[in-house]
N, C-alpha and C. Protein backbone atom coordinates (compact mmCIF):
# COMPACT_ATOMS: atom_id res chain seq x y z
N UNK A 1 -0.59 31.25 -47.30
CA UNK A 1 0.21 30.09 -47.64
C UNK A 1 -0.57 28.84 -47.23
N UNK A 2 -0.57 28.04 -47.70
CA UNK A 2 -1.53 26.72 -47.80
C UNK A 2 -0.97 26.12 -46.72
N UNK A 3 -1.38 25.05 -46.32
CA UNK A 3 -1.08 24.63 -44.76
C UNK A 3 0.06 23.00 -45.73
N UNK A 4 0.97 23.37 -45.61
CA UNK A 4 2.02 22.48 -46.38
C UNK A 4 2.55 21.79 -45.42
N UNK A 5 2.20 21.69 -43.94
CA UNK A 5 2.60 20.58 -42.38
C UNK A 5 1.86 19.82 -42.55
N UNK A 6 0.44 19.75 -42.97
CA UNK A 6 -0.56 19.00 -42.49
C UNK A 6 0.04 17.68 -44.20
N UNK A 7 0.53 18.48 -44.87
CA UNK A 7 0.95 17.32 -45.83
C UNK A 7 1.89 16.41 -45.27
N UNK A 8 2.77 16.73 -44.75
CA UNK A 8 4.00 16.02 -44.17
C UNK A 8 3.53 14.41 -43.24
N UNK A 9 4.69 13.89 -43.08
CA UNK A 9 4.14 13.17 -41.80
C UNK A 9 4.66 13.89 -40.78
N UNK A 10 3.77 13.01 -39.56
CA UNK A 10 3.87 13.44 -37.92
C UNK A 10 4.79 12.90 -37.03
N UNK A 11 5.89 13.94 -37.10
CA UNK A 11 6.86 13.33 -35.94
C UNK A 11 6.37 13.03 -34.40
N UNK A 12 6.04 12.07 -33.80
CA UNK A 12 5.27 11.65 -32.78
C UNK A 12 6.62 11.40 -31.74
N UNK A 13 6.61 11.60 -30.87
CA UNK A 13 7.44 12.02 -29.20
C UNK A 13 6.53 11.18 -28.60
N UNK A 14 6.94 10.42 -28.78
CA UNK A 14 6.93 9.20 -27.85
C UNK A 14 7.14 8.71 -26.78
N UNK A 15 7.02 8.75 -25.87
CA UNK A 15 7.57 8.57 -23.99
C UNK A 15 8.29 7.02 -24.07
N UNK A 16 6.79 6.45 -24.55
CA UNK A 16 7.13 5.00 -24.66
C UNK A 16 8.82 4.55 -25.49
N UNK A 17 8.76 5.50 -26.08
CA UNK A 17 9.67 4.77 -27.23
C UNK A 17 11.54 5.31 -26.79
N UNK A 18 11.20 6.64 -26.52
CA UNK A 18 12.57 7.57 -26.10
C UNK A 18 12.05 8.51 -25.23
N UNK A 19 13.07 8.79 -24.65
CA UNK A 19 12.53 10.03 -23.94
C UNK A 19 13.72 11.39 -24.30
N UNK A 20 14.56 11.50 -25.21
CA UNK A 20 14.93 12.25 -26.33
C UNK A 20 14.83 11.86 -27.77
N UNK A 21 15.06 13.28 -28.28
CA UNK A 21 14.96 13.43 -29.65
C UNK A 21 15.49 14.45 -30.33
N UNK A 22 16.32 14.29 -31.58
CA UNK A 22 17.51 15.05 -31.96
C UNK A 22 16.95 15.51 -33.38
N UNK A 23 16.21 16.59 -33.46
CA UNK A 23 15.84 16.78 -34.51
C UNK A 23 16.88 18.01 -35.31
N UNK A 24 16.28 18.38 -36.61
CA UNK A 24 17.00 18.99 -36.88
C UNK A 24 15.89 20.62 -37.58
N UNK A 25 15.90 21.62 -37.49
CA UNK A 25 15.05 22.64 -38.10
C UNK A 25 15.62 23.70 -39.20
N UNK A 26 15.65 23.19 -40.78
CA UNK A 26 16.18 24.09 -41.57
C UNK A 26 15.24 25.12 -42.05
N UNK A 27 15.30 26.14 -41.71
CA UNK A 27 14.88 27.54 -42.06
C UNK A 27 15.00 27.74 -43.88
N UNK A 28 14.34 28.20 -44.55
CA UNK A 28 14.09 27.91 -45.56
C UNK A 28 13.99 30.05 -46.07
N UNK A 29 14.71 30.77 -47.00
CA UNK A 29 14.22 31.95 -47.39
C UNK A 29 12.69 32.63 -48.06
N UNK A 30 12.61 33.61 -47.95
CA UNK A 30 11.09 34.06 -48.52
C UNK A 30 11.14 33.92 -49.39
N UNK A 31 10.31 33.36 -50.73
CA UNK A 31 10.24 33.46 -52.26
C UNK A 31 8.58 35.06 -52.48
N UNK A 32 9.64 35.68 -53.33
CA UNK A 32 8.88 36.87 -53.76
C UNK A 32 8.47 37.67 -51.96
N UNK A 33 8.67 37.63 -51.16
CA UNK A 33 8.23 38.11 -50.12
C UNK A 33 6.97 37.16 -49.04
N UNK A 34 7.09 35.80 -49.67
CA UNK A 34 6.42 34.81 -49.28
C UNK A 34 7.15 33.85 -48.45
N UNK A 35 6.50 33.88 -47.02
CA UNK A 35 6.98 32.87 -46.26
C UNK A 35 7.14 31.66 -46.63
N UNK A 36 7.87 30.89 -46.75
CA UNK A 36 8.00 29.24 -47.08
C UNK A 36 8.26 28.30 -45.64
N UNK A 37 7.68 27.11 -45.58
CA UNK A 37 7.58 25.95 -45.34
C UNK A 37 9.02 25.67 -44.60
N UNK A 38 9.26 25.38 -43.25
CA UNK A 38 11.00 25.26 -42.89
C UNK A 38 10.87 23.79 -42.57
N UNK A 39 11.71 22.88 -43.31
CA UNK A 39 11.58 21.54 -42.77
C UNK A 39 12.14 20.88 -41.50
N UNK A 40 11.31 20.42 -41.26
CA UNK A 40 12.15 19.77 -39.83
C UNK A 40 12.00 18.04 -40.10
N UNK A 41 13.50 18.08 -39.47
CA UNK A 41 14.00 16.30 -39.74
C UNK A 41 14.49 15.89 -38.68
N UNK A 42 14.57 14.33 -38.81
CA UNK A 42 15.07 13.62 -37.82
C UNK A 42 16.45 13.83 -38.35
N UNK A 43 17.20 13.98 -37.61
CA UNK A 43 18.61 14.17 -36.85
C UNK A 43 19.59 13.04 -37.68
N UNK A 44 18.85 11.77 -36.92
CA UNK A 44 19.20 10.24 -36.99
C UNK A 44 19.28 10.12 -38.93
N UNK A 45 18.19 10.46 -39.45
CA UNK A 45 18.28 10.53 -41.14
C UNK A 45 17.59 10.97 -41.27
N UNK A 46 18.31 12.02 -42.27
CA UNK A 46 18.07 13.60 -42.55
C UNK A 46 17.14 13.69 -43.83
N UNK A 47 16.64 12.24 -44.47
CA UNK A 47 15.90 12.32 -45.41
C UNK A 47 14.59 12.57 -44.71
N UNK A 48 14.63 11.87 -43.67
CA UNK A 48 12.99 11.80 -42.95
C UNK A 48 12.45 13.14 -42.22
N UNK A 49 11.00 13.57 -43.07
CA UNK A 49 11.04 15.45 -42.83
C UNK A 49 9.54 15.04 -42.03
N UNK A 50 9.41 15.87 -41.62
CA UNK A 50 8.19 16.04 -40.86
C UNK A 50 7.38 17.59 -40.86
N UNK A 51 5.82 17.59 -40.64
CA UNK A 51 5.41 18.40 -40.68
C UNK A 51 4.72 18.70 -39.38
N UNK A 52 4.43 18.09 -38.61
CA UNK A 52 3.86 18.09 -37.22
C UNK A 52 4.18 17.66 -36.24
N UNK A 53 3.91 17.19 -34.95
CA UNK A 53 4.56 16.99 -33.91
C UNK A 53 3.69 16.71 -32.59
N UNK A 54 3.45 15.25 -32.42
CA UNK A 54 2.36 14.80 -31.41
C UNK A 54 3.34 14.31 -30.81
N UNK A 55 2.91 15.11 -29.53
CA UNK A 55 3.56 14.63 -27.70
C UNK A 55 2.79 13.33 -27.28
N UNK A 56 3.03 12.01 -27.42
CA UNK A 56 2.75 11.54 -26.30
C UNK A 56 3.32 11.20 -24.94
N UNK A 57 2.22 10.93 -24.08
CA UNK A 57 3.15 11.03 -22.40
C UNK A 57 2.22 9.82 -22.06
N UNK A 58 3.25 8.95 -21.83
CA UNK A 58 2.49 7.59 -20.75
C UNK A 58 2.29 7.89 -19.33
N UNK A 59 1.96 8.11 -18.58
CA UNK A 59 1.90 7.98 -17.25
C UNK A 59 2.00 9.76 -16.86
N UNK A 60 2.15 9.54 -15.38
CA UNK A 60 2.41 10.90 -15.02
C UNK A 60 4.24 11.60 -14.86
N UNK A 61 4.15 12.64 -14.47
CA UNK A 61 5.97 12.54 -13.97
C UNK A 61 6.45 12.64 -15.00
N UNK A 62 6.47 12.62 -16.15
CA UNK A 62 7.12 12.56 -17.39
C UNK A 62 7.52 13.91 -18.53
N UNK A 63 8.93 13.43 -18.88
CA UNK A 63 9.12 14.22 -19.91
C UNK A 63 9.73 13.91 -21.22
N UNK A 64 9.23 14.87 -22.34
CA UNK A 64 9.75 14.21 -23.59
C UNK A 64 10.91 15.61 -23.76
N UNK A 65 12.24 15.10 -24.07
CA UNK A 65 13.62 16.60 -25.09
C UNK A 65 13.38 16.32 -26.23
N UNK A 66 13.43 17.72 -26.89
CA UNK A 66 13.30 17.71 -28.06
C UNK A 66 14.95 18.25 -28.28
N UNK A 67 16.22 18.12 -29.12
CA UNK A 67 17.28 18.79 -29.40
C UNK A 67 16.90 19.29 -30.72
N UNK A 68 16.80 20.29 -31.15
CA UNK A 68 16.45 21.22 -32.05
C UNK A 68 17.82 21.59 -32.68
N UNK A 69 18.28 21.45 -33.57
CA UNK A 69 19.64 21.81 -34.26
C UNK A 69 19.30 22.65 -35.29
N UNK A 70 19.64 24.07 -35.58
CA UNK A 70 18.92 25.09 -36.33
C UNK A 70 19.80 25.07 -37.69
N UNK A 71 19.49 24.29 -38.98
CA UNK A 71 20.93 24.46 -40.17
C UNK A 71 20.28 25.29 -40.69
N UNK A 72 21.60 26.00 -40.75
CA UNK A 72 21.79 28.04 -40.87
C UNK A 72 21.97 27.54 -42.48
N UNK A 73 22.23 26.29 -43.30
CA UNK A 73 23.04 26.38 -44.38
C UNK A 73 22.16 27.31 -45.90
N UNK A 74 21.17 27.54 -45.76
CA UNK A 74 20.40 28.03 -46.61
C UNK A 74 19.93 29.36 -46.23
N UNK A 75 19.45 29.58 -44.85
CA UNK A 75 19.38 31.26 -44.43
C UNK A 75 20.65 31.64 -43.40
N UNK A 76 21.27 32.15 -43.73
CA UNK A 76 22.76 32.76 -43.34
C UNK A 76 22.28 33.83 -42.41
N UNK A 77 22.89 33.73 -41.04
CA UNK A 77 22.72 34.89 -40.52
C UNK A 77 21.17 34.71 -39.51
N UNK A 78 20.42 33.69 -38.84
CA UNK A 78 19.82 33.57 -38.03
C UNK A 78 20.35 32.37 -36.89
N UNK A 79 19.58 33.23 -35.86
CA UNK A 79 19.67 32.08 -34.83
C UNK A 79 18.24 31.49 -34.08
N UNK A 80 18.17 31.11 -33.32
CA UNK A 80 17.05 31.14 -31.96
C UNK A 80 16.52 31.96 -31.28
N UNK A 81 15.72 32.70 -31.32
CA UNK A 81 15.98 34.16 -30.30
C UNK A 81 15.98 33.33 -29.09
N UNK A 82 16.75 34.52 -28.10
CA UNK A 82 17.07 34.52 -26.97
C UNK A 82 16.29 35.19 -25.93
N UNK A 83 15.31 34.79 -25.44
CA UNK A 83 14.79 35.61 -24.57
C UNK A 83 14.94 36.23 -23.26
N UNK A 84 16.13 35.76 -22.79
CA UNK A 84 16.85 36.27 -21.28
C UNK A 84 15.94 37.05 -20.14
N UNK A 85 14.39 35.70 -20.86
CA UNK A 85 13.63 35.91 -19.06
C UNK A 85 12.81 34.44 -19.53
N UNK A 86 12.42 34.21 -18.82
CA UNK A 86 11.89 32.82 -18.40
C UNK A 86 12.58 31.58 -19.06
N UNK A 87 11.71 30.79 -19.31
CA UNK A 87 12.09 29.49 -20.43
C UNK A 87 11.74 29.16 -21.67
N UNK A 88 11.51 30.39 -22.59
CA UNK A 88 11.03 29.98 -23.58
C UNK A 88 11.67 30.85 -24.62
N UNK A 89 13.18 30.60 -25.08
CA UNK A 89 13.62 30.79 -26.35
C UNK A 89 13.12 29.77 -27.28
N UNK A 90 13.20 30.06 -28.39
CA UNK A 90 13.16 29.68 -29.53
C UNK A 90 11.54 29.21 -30.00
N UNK A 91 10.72 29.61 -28.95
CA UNK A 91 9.42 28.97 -29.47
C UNK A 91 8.35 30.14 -28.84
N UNK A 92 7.29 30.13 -29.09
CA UNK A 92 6.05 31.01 -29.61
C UNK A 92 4.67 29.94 -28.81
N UNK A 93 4.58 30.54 -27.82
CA UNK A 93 3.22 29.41 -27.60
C UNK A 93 1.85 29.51 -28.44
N UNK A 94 0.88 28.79 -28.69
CA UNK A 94 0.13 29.37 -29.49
C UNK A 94 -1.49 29.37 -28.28
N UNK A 95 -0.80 28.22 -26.82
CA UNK A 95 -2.49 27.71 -26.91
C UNK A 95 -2.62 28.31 -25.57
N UNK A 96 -3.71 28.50 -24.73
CA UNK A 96 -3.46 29.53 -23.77
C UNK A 96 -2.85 28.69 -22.50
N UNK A 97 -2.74 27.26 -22.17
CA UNK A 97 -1.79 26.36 -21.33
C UNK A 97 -0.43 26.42 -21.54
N UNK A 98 -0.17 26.79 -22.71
CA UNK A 98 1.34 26.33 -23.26
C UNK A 98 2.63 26.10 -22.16
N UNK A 99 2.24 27.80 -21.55
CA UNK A 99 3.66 27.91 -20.53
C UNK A 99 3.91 26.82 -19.71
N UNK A 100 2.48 25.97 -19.38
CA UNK A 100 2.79 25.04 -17.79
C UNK A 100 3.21 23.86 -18.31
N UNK A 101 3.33 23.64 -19.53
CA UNK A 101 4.06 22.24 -19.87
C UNK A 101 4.98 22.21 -20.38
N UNK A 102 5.49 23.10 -21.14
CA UNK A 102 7.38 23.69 -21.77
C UNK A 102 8.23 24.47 -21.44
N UNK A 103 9.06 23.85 -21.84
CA UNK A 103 10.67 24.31 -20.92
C UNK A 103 11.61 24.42 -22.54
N UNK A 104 12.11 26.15 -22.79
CA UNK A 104 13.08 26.05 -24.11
C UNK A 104 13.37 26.98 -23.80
N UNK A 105 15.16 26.11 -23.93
CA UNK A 105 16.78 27.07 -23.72
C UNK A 105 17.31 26.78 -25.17
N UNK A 106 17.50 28.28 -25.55
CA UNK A 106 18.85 28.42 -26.70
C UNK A 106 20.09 28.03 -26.15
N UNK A 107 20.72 27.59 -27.35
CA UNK A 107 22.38 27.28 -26.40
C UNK A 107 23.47 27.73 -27.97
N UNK A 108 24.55 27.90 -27.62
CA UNK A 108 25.53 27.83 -28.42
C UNK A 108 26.14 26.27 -29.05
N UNK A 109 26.34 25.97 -29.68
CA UNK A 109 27.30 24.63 -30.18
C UNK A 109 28.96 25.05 -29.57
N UNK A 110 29.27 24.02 -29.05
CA UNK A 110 31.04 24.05 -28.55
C UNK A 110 31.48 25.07 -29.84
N UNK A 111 32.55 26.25 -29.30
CA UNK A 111 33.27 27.20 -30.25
C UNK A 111 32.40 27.85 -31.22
N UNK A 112 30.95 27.75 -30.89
CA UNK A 112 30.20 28.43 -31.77
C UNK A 112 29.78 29.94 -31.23
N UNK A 113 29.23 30.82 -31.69
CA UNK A 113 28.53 32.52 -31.74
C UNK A 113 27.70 32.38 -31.87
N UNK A 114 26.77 31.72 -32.43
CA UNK A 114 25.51 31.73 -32.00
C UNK A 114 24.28 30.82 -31.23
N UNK A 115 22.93 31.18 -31.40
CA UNK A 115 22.02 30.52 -30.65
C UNK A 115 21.36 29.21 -32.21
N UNK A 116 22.30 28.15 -32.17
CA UNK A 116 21.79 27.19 -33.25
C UNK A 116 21.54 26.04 -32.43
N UNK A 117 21.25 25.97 -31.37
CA UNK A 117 20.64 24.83 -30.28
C UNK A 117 19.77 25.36 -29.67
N UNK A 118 18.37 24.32 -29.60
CA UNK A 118 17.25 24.30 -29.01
C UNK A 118 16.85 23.45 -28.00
N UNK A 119 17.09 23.09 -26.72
CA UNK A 119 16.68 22.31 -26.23
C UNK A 119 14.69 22.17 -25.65
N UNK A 120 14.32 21.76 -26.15
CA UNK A 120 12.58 21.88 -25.65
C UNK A 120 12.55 20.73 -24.67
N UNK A 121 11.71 21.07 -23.35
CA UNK A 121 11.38 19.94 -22.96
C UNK A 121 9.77 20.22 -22.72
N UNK A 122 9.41 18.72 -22.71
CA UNK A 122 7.90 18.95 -22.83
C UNK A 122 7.45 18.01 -21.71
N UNK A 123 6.27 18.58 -20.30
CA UNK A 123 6.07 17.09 -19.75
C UNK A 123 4.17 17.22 -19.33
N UNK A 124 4.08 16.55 -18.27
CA UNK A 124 3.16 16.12 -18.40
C UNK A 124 2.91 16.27 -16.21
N UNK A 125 2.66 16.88 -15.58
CA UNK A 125 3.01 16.73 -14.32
C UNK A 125 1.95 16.45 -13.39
N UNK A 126 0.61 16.50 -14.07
CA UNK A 126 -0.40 16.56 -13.30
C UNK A 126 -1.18 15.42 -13.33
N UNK A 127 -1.29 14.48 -12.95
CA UNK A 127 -2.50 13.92 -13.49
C UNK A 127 -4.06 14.77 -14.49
N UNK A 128 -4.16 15.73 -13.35
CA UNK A 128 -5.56 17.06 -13.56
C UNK A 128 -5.33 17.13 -15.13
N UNK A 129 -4.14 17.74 -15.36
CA UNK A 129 -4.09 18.07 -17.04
C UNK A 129 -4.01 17.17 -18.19
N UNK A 130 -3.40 15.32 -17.29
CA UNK A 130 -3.53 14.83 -18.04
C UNK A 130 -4.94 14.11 -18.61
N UNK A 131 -5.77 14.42 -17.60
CA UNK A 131 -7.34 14.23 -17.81
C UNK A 131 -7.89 15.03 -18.79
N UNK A 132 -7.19 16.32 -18.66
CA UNK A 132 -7.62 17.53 -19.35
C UNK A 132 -7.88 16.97 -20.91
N UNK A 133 -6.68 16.55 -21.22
CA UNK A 133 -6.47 16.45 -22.78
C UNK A 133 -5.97 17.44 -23.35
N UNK A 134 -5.65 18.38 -22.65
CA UNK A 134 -5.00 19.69 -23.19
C UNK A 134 -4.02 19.69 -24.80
N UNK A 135 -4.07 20.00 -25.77
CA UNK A 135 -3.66 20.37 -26.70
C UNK A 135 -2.62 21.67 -26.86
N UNK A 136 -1.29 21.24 -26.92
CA UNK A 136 -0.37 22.66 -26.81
C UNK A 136 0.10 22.88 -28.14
N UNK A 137 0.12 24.16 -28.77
CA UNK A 137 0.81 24.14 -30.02
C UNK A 137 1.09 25.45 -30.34
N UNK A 138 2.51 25.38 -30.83
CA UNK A 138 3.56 26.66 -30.70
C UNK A 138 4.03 26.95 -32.52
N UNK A 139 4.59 27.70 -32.69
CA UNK A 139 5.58 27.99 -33.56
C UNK A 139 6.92 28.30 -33.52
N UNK A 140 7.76 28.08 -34.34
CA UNK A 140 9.54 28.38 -33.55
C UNK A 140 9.48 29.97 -34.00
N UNK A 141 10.42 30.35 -33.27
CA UNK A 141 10.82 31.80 -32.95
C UNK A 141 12.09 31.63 -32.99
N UNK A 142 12.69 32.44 -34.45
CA UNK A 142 14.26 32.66 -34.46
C UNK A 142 14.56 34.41 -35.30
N UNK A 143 15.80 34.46 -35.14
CA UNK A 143 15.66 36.21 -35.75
C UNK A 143 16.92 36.74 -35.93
N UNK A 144 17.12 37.43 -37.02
CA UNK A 144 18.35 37.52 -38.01
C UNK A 144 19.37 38.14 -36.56
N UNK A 145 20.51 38.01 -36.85
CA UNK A 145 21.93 38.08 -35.85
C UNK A 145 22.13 39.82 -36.26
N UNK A 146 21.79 40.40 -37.50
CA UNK A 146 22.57 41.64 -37.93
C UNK A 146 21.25 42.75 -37.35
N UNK A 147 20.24 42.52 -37.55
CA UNK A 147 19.00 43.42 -36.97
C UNK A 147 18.09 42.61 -35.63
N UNK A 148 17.71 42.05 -35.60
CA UNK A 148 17.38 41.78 -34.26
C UNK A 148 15.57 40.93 -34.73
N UNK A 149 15.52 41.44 -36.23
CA UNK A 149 14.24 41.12 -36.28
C UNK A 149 13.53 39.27 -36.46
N UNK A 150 12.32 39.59 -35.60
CA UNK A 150 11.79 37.81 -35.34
C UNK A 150 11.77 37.56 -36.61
N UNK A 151 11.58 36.15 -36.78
CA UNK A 151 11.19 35.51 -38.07
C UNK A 151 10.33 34.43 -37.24
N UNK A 152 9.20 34.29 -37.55
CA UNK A 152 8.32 33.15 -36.64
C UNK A 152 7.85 31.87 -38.31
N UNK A 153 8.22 30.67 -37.99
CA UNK A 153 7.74 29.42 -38.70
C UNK A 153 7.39 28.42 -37.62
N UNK A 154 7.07 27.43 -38.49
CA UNK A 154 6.93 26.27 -37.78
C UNK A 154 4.75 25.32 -37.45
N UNK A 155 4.98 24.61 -36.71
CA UNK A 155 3.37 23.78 -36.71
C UNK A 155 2.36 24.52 -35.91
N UNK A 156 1.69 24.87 -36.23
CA UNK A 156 0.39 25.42 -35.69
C UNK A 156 -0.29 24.38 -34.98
N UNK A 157 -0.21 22.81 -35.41
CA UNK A 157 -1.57 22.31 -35.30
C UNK A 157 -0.47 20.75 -34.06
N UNK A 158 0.97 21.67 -33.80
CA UNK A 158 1.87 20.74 -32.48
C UNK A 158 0.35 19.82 -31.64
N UNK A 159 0.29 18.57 -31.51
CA UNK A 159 -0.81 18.45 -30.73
C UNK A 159 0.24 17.32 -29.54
N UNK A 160 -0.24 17.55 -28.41
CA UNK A 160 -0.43 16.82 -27.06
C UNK A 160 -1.06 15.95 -26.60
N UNK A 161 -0.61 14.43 -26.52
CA UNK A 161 -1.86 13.75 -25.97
C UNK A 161 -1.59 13.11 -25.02
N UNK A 162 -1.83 13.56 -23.71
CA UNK A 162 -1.96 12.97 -22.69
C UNK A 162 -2.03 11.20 -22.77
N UNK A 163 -1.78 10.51 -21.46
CA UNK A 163 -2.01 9.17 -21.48
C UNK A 163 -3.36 9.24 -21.71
């Protein structure tokens, strides 16, 4: 599948600007047995889609939330997986740092059954790493409610940029 993120624009996490962010991640079905493209939008207006996702972090001490809202309205029947050991539902690290800078809990919505909330947090704690320049980049991890099986989408090319 052709790299169809790098077309998009870059939702940029901003420290400076917010220190949350209410996005939204619609899961999209296979055509012919072909993975497709899941868009992710701002929350705030749902026209504005994005294909990538640059962390910046001003200073040290810092963290950026991501609220991840999963609309089920097109694939019926997934959630977030749940991983019920550490902190990392709903996402897939890709880079070999990943674990020491993210924090992701599935959650339920009030009166809801499933895992359609993502909270990510992302920070920055070291000075050391922020020298590093370290680059983190994940994919989301969610998986049908009736079999158990993953479905992995999402940005390969998530980049991090330190102050």
């Amino acid at each position: 599948m052709a790299n169809i993120c790098a077309d998009k624009p870059t939702f940029v996490a901003d420290l400076n600007v917010n220190d949350t962010f209410d996005l939204t991640l619609k899961p999209v079905a296979p055509v012919n047995g072909e993975a497709q493209y899941w868009p992710l939008y701002n929350a705030a207006n749902p026209g504005e889609e994005f294909g990538n996702i640059l962390f910046q972090f001003r200073g040290q001490n810092k963290k950026i939330t991501l609220n991840i809202t999963l609309d089920t309205s097109e694939v019926e029947g997934i959630q977030f997986t749940k991983t019920n050991q550490g902190n990392f539902d709903g996402i897939v690290g890709l880079s070999t740092d990943f674990k020491q800078e993210f924090n992701a809990k599935a959650g339920k919505p009030k009166g809801g059954t499933d895992y359609t909330e993502l909270t990510v947090t992302a920070s920055i704690q070291t000075s050391e790493l922020a020298e590093a320049g370290n680059n983190f980049s994940f994919l989301w991890l969610c998986e049908m409610i009736d079999t158990g099986m993953n479905i992995v989408s999402g940005d390969p090319d998530a980049q991090y940029e330190p102050e």
